[in-house]
Protein backbone atom coordinates (compact mmCIF):
# COMPACT_ATOMS: atom_id res chain seq x y z
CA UNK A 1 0.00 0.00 0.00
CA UNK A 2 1.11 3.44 -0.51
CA UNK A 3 -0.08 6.84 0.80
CA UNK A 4 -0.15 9.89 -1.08
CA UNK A 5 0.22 12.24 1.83
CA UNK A 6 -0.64 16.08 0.96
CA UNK A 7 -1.46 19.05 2.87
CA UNK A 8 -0.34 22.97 3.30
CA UNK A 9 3.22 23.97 4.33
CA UNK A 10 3.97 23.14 8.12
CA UNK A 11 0.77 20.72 8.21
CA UNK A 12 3.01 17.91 9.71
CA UNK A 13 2.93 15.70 7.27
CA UNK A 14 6.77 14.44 7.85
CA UNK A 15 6.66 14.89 11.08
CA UNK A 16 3.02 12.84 10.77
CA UNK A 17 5.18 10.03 9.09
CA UNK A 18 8.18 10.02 11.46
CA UNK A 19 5.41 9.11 14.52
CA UNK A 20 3.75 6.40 12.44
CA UNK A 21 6.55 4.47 11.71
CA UNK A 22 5.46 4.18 8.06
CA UNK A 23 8.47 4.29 5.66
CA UNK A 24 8.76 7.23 4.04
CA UNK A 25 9.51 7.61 -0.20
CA UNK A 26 12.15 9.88 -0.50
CA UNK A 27 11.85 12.06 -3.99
CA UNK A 28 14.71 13.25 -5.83
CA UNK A 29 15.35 17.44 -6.34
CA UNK A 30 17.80 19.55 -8.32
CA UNK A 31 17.60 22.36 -5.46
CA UNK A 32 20.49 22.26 -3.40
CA UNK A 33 20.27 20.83 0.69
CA UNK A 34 18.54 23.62 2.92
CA UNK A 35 20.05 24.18 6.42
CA UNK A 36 20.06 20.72 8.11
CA UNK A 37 18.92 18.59 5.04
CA UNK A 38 20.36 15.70 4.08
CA UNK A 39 21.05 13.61 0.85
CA UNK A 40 18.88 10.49 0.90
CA UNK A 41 17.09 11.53 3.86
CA UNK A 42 14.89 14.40 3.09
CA UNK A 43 15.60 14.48 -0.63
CA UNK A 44 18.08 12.94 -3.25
CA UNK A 45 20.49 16.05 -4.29
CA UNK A 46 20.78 15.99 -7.88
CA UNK A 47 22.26 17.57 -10.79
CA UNK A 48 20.08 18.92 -13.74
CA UNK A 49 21.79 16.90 -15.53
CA UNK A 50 21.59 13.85 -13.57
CA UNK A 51 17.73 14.29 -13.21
CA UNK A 52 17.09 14.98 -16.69
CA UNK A 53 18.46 11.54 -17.36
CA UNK A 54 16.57 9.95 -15.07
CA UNK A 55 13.86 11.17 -16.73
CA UNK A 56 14.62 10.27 -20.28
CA UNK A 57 15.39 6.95 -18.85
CA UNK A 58 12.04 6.49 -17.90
CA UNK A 59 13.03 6.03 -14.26
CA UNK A 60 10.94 8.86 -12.64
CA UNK A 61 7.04 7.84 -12.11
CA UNK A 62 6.35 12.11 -12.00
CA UNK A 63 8.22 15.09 -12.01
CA UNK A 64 7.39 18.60 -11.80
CA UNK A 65 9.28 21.79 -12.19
CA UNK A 66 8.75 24.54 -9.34
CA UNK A 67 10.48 28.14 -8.94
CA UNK A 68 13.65 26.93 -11.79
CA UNK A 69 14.17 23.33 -9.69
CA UNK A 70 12.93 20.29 -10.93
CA UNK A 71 11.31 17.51 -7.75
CA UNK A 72 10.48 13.76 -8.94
CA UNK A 73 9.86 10.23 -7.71
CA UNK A 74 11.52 7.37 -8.75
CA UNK A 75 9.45 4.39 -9.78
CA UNK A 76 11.19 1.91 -7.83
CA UNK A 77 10.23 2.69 -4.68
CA UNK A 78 6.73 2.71 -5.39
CA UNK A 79 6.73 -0.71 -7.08
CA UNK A 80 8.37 -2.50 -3.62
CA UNK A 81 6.46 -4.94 -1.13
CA UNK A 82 5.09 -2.89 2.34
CA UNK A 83 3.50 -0.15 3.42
CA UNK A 84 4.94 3.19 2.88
CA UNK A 85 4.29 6.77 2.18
CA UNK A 86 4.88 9.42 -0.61
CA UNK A 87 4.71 13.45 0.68
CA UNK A 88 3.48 15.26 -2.65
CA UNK A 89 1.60 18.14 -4.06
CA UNK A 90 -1.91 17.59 -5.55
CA UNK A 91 -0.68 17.74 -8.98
CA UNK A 92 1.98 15.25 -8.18
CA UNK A 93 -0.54 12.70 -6.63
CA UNK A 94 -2.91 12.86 -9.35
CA UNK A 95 -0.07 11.74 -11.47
CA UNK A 96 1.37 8.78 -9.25
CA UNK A 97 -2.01 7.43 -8.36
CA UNK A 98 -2.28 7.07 -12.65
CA UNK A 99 0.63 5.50 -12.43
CA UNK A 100 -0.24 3.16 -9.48
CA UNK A 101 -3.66 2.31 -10.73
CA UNK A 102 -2.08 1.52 -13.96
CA UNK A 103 0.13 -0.45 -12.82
CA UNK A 104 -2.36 -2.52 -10.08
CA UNK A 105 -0.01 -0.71 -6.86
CA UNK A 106 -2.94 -0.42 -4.40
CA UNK A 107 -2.93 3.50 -2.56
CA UNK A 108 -4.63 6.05 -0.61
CA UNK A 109 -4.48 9.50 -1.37
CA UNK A 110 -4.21 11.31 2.65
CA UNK A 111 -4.70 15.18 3.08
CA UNK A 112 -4.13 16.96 6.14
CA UNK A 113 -6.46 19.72 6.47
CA UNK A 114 -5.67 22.06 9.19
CA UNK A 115 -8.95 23.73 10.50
CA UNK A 116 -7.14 27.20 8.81
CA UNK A 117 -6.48 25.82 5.40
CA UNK A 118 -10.35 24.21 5.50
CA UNK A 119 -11.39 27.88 6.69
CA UNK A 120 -10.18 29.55 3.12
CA UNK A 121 -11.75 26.33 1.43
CA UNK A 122 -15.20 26.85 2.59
CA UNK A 123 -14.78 30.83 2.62
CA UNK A 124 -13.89 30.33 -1.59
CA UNK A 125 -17.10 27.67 -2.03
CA UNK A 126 -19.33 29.24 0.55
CA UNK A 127 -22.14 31.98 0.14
CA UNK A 128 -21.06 33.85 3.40
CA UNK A 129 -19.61 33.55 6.42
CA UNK A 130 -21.83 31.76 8.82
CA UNK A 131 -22.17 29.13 5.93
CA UNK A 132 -17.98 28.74 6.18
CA UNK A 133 -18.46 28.39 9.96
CA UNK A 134 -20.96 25.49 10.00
CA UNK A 135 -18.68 23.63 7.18
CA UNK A 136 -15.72 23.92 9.16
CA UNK A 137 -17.49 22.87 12.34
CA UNK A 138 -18.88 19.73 10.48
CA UNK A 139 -15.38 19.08 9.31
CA UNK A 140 -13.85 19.32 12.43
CA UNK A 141 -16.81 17.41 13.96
CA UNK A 142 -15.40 14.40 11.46
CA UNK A 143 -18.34 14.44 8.74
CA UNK A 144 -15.17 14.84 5.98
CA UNK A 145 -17.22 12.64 3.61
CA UNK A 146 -19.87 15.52 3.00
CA UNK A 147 -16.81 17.90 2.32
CA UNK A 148 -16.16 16.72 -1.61
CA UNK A 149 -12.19 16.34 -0.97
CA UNK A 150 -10.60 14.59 -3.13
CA UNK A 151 -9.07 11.73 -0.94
CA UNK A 152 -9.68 8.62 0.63
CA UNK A 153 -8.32 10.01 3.95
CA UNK A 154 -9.05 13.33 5.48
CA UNK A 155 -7.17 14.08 8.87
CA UNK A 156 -8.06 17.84 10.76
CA UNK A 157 -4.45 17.57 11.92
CA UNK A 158 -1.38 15.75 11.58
CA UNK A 159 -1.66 12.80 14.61
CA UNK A 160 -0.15 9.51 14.31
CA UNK A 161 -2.75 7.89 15.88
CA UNK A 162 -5.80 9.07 13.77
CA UNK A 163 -3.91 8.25 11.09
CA UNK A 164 -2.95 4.37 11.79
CA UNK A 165 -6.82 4.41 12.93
CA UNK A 166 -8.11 5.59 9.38
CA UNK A 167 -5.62 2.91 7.65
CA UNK A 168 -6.11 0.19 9.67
């Protein structure tokens, strides 16, 4: 099984991985190692070059370019026995879980929706205010199905132990 993990910056999503104990998928970037990073372990450092070869290869399952750096996931990870986890954008999941169902790989797309990044949702689909109010309340309340996210696994926050309850 693997879990397409998405959510707004600072949602906890690693950290949400770390505490679960599920293994985590680590992508491959051309940006160079922020302050404490490290290669293999947060990302694979690559080259242009190198990634762009990859690519042509056809070893990459997605890729995406973002502010002049490119960020990708190798297919082989994906395609290995066990449980484990994939942190993506939206655009990138839509593109794995292709590649997944194409391929038979059973997965679960998870989004962690911090009660401030369902607020602007509902604000942008809602008539007024109060209207945001009572769909934020019903989401937090854990009625996530009537919400019309797209994924199989809505958490209000990032906790370890609502998340091995929703895969279990």
């Amino acid at each position: 099984m693997v879990y397409l993990v998405t959510g707004p910056s600072g949602a906890g999503k690693t950290w949400l991985l770390q505490q679960s104990g599920i293994e985590r998928v680590t992508t491959y970037t051309t940006r160079p190692p922020r302050c404490g990073e490290e290669d293999g372990v947060d990302y694979h450092f690559v080259t242009k070059e190198v990634f762009m070869e990859m690519v042509e290869a056809g070893l990459m399952a997605e890729y995406a370019e973002f502010y002049g750096n490119f960020y990708g996931t190798s297919k082989t990870p994906l395609l290995q026995a066990g449980e484990r986890a994939l942190i993506i954008e939206p655009e990138g999941s839509a593109n794995i879980g292709k590649f997944l169902d194409e391929l038979g790989v059973p997965f679960r797309r998870v989004w962690i929706a911090t009660p401030i990044c369902l607020r602007h949702l509902f604000l942008s689909q809602s008539r007024d205010a109060s209207e945001a109010e009572r769909r934020l309340h019903d989401g937090i309340e854990g009625r996530w199905q009537q919400l019309g996210l797209n994924a199989d696994i809505v958490l209000p926050v990032a906790d370890p132990h609502l998340f091995k309850k929703s895969i279990a």
